[in-house]
PDB file of N, CA and C in Angstrom:
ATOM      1  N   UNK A   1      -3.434  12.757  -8.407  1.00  0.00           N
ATOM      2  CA  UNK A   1      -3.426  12.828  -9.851  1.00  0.00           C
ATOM      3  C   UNK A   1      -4.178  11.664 -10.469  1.00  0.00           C
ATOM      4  N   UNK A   2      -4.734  10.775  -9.445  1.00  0.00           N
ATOM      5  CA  UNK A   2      -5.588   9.707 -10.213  1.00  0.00           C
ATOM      6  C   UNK A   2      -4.731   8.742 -10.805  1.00  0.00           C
ATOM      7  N   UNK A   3      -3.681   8.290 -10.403  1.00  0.00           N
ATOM      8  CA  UNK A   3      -2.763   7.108 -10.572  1.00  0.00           C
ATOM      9  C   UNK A   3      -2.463   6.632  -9.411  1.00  0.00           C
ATOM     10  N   UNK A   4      -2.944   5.053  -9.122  1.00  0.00           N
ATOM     11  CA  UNK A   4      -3.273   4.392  -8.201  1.00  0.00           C
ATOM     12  C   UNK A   4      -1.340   3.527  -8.396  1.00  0.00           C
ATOM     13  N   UNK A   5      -0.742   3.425  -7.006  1.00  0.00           N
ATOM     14  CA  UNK A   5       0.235   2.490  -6.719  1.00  0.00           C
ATOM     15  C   UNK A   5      -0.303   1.089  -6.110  1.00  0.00           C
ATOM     16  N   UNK A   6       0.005  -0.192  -6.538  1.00  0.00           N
ATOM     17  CA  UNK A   6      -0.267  -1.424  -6.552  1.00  0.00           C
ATOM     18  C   UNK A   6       1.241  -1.446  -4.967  1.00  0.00           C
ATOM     19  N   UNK A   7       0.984  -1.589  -3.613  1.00  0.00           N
ATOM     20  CA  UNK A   7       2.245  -1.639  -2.568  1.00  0.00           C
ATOM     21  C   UNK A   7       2.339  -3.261  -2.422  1.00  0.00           C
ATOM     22  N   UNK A   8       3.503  -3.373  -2.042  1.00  0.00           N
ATOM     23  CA  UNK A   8       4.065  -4.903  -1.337  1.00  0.00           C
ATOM     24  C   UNK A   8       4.276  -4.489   0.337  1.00  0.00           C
ATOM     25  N   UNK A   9       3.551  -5.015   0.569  1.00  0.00           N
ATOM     26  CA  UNK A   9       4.051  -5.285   2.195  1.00  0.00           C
ATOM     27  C   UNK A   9       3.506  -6.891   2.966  1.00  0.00           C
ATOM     28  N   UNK A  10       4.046  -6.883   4.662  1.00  0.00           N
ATOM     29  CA  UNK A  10       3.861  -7.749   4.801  1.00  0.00           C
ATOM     30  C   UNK A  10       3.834  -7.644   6.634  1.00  0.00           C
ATOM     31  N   UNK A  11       2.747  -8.220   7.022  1.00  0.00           N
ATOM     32  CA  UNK A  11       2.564  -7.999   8.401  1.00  0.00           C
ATOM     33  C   UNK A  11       2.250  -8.588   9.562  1.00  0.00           C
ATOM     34  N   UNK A  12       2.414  -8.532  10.913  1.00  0.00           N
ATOM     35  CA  UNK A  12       1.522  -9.487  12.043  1.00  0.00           C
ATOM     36  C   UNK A  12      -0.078  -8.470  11.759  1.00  0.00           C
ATOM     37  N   UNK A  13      -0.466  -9.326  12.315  1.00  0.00           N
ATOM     38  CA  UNK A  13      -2.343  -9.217  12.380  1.00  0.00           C
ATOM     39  C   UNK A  13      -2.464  -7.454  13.501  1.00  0.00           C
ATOM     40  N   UNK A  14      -1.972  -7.616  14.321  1.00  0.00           N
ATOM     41  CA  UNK A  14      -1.669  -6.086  15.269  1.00  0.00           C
ATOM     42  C   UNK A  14      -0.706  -5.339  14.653  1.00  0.00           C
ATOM     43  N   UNK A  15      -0.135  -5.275  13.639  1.00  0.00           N
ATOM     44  CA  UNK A  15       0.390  -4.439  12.901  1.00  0.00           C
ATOM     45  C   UNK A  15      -0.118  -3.581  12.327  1.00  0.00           C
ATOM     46  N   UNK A  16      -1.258  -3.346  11.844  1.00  0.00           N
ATOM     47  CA  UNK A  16      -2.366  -2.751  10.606  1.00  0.00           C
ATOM     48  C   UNK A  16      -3.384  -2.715  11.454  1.00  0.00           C
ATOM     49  N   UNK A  17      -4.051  -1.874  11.686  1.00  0.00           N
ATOM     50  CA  UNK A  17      -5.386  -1.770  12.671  1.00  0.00           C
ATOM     51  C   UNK A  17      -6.578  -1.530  11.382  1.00  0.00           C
ATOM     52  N   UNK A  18      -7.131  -2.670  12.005  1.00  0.00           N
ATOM     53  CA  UNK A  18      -8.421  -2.693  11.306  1.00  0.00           C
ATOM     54  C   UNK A  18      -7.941  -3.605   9.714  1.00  0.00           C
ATOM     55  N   UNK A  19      -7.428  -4.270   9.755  1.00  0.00           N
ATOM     56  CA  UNK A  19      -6.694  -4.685   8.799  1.00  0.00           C
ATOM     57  C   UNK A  19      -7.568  -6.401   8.706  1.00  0.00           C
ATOM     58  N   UNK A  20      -7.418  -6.814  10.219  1.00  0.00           N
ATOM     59  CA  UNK A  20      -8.067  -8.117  10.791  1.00  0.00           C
ATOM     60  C   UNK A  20      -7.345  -9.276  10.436  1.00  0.00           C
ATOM     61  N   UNK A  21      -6.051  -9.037  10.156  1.00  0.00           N
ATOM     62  CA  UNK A  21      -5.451 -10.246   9.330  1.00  0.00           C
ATOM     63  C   UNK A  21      -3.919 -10.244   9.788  1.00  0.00           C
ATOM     64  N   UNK A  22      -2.698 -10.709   9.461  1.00  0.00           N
ATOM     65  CA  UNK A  22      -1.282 -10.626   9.121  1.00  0.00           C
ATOM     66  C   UNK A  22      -1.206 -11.787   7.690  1.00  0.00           C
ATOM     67  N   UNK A  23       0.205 -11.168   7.287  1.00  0.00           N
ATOM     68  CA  UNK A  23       0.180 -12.051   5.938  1.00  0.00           C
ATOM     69  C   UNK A  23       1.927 -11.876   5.820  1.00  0.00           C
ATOM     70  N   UNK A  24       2.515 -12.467   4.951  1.00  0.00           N
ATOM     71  CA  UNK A  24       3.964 -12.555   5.193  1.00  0.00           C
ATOM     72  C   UNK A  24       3.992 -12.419   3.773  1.00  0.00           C
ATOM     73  N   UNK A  25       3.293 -11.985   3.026  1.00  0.00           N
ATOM     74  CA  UNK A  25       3.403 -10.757   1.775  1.00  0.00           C
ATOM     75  C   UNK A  25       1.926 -10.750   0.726  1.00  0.00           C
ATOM     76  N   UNK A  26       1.755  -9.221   0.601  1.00  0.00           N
ATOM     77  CA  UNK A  26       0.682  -9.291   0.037  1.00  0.00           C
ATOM     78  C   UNK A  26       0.648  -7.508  -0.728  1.00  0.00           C
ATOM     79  N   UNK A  27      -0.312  -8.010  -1.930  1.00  0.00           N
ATOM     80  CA  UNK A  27      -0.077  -6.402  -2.535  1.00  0.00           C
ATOM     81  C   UNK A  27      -1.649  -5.781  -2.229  1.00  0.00           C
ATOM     82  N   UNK A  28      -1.808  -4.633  -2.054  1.00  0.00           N
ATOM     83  CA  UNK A  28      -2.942  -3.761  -2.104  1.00  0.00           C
ATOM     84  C   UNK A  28      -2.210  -2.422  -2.768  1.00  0.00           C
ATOM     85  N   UNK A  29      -4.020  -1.744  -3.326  1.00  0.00           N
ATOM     86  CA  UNK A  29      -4.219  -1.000  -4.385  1.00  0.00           C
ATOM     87  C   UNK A  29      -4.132   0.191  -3.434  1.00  0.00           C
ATOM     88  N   UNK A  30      -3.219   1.214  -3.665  1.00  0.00           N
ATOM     89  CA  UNK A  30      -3.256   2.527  -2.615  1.00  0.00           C
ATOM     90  C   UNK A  30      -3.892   3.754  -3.657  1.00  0.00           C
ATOM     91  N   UNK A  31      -5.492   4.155  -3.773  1.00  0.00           N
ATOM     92  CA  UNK A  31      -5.566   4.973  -4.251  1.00  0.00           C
ATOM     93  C   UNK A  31      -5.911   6.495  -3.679  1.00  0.00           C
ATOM     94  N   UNK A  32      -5.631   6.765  -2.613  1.00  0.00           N
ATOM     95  CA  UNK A  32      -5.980   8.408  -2.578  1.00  0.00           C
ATOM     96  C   UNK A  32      -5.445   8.165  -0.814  1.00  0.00           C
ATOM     97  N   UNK A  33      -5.775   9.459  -0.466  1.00  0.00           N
ATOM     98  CA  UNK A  33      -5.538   9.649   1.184  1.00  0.00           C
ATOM     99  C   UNK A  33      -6.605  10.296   1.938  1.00  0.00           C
ATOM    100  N   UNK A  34      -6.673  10.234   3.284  1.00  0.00           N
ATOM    101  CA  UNK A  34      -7.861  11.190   3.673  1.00  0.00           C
ATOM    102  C   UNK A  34      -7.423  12.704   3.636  1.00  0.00           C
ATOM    103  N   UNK A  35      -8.519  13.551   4.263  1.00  0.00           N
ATOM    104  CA  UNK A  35      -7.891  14.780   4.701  1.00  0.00           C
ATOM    105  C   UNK A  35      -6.922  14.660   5.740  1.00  0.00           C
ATOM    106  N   UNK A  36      -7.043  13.916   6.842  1.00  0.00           N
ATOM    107  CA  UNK A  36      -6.063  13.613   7.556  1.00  0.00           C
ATOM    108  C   UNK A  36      -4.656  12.730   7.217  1.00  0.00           C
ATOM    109  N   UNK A  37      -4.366  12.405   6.018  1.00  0.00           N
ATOM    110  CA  UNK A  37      -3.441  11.744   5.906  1.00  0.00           C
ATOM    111  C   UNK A  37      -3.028  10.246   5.811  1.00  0.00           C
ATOM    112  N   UNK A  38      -4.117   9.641   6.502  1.00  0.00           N
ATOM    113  CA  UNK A  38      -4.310   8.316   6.437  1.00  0.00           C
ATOM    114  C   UNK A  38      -4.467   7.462   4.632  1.00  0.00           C
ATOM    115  N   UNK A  39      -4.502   6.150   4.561  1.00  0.00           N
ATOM    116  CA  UNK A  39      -3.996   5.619   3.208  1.00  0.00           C
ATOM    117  C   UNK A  39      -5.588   5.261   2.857  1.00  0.00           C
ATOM    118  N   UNK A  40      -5.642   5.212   1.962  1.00  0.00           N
ATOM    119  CA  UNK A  40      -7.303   4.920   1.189  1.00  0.00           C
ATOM    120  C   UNK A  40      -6.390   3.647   0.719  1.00  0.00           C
ATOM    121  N   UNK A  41      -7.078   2.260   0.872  1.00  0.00           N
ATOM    122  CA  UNK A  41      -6.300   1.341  -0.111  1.00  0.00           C
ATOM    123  C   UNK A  41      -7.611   0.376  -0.544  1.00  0.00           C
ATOM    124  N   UNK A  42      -7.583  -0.442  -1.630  1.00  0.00           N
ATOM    125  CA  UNK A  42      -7.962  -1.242  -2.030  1.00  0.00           C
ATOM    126  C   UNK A  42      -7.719  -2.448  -1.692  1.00  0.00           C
ATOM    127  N   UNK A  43      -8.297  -3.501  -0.999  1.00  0.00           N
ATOM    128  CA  UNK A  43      -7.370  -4.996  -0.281  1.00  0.00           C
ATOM    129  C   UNK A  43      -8.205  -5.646  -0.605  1.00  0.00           C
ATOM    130  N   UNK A  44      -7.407  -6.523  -1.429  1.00  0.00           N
ATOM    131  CA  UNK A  44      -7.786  -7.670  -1.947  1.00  0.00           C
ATOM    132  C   UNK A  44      -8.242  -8.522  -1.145  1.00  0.00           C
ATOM    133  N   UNK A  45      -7.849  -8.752   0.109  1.00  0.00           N
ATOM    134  CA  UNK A  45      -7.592  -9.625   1.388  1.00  0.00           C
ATOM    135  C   UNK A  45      -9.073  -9.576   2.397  1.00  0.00           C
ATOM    136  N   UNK A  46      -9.728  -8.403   1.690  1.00  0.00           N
ATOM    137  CA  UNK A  46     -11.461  -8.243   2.396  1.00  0.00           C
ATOM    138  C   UNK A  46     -11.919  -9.290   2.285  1.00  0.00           C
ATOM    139  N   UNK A  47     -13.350  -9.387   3.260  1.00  0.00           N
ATOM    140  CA  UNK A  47     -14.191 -10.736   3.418  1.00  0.00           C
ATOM    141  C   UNK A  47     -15.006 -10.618   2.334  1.00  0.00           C
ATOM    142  N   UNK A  48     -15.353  -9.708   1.733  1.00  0.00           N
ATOM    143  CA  UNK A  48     -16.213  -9.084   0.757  1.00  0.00           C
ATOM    144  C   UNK A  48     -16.163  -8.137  -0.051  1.00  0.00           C
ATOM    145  N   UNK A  49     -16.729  -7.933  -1.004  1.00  0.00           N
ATOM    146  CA  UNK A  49     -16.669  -6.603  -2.418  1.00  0.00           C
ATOM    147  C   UNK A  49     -17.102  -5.376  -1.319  1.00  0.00           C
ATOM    148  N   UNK A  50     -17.855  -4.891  -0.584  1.00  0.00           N
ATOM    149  CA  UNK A  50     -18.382  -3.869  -0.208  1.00  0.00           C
ATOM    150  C   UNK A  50     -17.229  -3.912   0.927  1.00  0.00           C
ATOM    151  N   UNK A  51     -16.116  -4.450   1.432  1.00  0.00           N
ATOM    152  CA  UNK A  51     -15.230  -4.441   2.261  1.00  0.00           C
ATOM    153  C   UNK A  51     -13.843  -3.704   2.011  1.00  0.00           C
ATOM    154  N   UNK A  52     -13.685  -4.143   0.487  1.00  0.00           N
ATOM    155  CA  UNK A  52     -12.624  -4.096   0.097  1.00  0.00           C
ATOM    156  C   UNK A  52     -11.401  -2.445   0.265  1.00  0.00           C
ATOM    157  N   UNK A  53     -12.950  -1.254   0.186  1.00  0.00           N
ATOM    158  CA  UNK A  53     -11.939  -0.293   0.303  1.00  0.00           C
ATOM    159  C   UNK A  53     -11.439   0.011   1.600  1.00  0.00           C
ATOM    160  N   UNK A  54     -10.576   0.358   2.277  1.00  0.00           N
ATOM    161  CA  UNK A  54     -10.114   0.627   3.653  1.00  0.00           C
ATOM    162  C   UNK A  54      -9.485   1.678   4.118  1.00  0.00           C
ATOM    163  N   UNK A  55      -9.656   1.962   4.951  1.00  0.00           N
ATOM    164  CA  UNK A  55      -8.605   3.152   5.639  1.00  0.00           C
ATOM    165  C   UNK A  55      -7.792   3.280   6.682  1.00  0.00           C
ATOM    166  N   UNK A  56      -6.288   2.905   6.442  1.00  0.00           N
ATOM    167  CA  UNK A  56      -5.754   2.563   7.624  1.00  0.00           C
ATOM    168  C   UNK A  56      -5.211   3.566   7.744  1.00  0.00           C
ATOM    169  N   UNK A  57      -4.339   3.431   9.253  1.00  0.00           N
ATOM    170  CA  UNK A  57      -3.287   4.496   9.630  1.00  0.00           C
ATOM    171  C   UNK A  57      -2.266   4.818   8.862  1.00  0.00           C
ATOM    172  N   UNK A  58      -2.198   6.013   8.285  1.00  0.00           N
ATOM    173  CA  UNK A  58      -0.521   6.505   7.341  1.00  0.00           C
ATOM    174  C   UNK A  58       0.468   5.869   8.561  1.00  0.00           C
ATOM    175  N   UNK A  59       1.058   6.154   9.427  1.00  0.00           N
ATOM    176  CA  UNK A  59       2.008   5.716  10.182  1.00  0.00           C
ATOM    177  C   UNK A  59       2.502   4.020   9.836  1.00  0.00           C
ATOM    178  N   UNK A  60       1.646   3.534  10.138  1.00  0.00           N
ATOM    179  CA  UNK A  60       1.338   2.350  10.168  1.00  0.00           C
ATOM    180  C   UNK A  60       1.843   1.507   9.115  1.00  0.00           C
ATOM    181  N   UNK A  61       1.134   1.850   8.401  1.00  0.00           N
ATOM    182  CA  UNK A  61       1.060   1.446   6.233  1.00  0.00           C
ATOM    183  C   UNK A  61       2.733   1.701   5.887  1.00  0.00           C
ATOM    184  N   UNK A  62       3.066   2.859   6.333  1.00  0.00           N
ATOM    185  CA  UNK A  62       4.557   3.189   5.872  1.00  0.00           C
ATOM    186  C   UNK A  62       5.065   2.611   6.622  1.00  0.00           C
ATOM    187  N   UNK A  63       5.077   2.615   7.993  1.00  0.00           N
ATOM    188  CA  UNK A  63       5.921   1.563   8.303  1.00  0.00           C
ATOM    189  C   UNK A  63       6.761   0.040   8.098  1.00  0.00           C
ATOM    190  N   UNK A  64       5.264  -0.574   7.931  1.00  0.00           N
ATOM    191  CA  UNK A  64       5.020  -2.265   7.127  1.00  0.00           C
ATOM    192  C   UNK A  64       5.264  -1.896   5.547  1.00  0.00           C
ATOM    193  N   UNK A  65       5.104  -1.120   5.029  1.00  0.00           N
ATOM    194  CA  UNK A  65       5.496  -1.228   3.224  1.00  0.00           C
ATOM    195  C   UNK A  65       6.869  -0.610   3.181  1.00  0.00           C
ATOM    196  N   UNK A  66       7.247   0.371   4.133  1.00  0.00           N
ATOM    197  CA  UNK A  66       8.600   0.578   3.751  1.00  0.00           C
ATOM    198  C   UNK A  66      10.002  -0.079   4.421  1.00  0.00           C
ATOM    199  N   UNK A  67       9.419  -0.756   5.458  1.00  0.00           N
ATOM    200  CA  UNK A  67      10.497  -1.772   6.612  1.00  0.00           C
ATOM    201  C   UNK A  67      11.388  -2.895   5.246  1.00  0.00           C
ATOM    202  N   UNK A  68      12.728  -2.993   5.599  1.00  0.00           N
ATOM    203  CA  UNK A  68      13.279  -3.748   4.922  1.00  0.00           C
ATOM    204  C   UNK A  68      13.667  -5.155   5.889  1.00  0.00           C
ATOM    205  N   UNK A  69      13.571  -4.740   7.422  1.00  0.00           N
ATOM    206  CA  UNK A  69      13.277  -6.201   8.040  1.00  0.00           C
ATOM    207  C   UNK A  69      12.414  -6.594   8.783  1.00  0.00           C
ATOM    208  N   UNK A  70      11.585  -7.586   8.845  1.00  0.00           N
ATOM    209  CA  UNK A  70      10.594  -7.491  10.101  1.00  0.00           C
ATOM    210  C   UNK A  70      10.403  -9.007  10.760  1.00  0.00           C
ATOM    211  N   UNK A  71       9.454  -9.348  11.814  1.00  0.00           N
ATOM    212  CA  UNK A  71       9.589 -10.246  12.481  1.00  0.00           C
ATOM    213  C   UNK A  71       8.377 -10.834  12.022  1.00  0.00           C
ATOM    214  N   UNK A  72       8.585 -12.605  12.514  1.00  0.00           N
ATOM    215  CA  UNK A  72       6.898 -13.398  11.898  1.00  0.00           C
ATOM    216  C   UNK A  72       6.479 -14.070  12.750  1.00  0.00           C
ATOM    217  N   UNK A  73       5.212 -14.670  12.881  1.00  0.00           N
ATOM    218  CA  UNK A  73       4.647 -14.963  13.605  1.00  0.00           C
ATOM    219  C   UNK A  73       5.330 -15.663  14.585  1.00  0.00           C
ATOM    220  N   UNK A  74       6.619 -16.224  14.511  1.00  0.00           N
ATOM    221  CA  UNK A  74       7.212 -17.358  15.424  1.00  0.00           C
ATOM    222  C   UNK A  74       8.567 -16.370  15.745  1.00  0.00           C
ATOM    223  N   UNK A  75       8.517 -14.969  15.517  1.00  0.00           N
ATOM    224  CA  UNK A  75       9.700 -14.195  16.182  1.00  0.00           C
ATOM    225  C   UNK A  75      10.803 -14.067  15.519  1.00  0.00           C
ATOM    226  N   UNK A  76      10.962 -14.629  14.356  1.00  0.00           N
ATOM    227  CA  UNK A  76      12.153 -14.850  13.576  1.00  0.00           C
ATOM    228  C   UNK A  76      12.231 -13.557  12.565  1.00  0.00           C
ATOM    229  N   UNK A  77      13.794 -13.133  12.758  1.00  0.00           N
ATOM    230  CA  UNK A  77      13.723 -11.943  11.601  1.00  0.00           C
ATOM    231  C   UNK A  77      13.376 -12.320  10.018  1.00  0.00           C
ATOM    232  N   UNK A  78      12.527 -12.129   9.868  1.00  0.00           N
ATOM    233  CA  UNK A  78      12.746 -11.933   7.876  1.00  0.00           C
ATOM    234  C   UNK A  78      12.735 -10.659   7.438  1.00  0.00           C
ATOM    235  N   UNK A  79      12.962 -10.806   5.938  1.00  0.00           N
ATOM    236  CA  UNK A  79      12.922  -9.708   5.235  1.00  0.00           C
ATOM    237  C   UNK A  79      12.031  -8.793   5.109  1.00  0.00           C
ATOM    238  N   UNK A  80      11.576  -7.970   4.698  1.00  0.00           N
ATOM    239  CA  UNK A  80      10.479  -6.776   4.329  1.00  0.00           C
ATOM    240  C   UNK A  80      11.006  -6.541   3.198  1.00  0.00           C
ATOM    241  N   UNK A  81       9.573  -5.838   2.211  1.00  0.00           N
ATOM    242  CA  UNK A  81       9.659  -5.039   0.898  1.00  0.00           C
ATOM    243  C   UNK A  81      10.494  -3.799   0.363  1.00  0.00           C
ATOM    244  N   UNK A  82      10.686  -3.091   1.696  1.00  0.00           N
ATOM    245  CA  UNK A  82      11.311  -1.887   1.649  1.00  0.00           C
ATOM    246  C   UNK A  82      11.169  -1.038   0.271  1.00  0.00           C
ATOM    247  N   UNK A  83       9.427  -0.855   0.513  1.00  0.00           N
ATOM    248  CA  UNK A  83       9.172   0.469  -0.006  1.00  0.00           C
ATOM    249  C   UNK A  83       8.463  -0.253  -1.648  1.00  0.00           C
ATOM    250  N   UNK A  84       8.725  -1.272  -2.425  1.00  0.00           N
ATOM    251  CA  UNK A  84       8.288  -2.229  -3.493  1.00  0.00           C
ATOM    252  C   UNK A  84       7.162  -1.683  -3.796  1.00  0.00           C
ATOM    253  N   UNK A  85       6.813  -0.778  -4.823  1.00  0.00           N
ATOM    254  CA  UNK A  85       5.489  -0.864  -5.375  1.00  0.00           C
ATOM    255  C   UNK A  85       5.181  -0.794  -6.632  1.00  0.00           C
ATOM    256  N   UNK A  86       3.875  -0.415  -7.659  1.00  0.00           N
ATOM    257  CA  UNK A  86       4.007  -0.853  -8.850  1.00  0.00           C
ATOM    258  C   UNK A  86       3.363   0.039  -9.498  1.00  0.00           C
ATOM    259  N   UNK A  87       3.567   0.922 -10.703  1.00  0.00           N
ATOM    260  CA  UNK A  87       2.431   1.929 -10.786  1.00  0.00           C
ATOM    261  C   UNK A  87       2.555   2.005 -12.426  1.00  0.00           C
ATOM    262  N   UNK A  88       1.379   1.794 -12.440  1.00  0.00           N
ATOM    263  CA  UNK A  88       0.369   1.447 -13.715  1.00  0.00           C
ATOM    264  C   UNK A  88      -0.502   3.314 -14.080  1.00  0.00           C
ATOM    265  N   UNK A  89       0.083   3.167 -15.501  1.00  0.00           N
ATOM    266  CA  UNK A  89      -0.972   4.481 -16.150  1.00  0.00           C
ATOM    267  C   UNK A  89      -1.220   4.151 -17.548  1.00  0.00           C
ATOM    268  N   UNK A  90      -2.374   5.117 -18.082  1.00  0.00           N
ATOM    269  CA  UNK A  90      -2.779   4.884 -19.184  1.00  0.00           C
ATOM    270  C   UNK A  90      -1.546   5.148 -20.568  1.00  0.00           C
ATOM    271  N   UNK A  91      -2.179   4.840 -21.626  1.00  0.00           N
ATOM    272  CA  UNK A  91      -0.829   4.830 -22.654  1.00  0.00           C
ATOM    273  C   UNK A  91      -0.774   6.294 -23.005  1.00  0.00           C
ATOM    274  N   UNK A  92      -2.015   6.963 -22.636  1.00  0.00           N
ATOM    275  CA  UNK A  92      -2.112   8.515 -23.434  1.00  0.00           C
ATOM    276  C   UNK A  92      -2.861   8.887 -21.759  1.00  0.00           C
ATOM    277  N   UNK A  93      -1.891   9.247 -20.824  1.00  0.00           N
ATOM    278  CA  UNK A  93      -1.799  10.268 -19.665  1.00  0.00           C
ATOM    279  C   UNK A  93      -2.575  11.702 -20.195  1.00  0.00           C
ATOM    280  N   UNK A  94      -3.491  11.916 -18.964  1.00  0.00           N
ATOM    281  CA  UNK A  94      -3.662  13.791 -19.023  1.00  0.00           C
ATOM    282  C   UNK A  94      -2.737  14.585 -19.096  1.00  0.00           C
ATOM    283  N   UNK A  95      -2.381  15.528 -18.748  1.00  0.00           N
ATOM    284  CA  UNK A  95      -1.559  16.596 -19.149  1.00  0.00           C
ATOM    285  C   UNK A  95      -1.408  16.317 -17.495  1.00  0.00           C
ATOM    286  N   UNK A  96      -2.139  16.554 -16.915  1.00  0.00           N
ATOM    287  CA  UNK A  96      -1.896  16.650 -14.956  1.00  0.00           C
ATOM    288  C   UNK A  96      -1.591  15.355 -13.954  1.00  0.00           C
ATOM    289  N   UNK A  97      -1.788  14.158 -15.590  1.00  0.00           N
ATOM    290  CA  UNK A  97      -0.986  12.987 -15.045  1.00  0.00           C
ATOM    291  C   UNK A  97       0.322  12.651 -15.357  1.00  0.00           C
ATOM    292  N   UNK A  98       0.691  13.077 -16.964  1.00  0.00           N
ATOM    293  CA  UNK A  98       2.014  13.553 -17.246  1.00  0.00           C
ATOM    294  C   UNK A  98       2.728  14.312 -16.575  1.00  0.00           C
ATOM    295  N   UNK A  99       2.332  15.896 -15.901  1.00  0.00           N
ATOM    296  CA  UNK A  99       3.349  16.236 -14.998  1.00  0.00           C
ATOM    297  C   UNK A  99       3.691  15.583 -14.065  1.00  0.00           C
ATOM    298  N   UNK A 100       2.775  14.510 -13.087  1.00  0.00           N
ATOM    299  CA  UNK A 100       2.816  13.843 -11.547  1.00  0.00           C
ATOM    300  C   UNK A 100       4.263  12.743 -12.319  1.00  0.00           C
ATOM    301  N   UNK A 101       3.533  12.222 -13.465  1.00  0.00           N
ATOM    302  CA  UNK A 101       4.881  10.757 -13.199  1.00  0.00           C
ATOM    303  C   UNK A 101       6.103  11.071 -13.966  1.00  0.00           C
ATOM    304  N   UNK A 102       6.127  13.187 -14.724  1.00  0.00           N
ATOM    305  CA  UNK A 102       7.332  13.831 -15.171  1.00  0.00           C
ATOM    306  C   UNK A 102       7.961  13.864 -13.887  1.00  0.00           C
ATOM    307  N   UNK A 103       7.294  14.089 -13.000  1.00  0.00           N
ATOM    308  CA  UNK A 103       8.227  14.772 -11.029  1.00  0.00           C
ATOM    309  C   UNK A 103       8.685  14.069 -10.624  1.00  0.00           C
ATOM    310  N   UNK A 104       8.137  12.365 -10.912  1.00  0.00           N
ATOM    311  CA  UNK A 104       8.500  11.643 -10.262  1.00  0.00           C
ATOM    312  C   UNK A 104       9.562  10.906 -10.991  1.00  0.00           C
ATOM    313  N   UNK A 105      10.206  10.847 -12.028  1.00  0.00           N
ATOM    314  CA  UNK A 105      10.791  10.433 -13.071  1.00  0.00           C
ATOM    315  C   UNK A 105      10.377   9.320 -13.596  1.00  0.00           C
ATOM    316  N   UNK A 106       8.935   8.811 -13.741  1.00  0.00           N
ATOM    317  CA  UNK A 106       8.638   8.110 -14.243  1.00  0.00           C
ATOM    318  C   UNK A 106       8.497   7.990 -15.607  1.00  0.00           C
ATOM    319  N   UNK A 107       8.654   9.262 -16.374  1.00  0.00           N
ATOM    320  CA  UNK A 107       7.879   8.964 -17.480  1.00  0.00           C
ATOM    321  C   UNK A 107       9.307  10.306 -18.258  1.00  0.00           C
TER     322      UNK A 107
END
């Protein structure tokens, strides 16, 4: 429907493939999916502007954004986001963006 979610998550570096990093919290822009299912996201966290959009594994992404505990670089349990995200729309929605955030009870 063309309304992008802003996610919280937080990860080891082999957590996220193709990710190239871990971070112990960070937000990216989730706007669309592939045909296969996988997450289209926006990451701030790229080396570069022509980097920034990405495509990681759906499995994966939900896992680390929806985990409420996880482990850090030194093995120790901390917390996770469990699921934390942020979603931003215009003040005067389409009609086909009004129904998406009516379903969702956003609006």
């Amino acid at each position: 429907a063309g309304i992008p979610v802003i996610t919280s998550q937080s990860f080891l570096k082999e957590e996220l493939t193709g990710a190239g990093y871990g971070t112990s919290g960070h937000l990216m822009t989730v706007i669309g999916f592939t045909s296969e299912g996988d997450v289209i996201a926006n990451d701030p966290a790229s080396p570069d502007n022509d980097a920034v959009r990405r495509v990681y594994r759906r499995r994966e992404f939900e896992n680390i954004w929806l985990r409420t505990k996880r482990y850090d670089a030194e093995g120790k349990v901390r917390s996770g986001t469990g699921g934390v995200c942020y979603v931003y729309w215009p003040d005067r929605p389409t009609p086909s963006r009004q129904r998406v955030l009516r379903s969702l009870g956003l609006v």
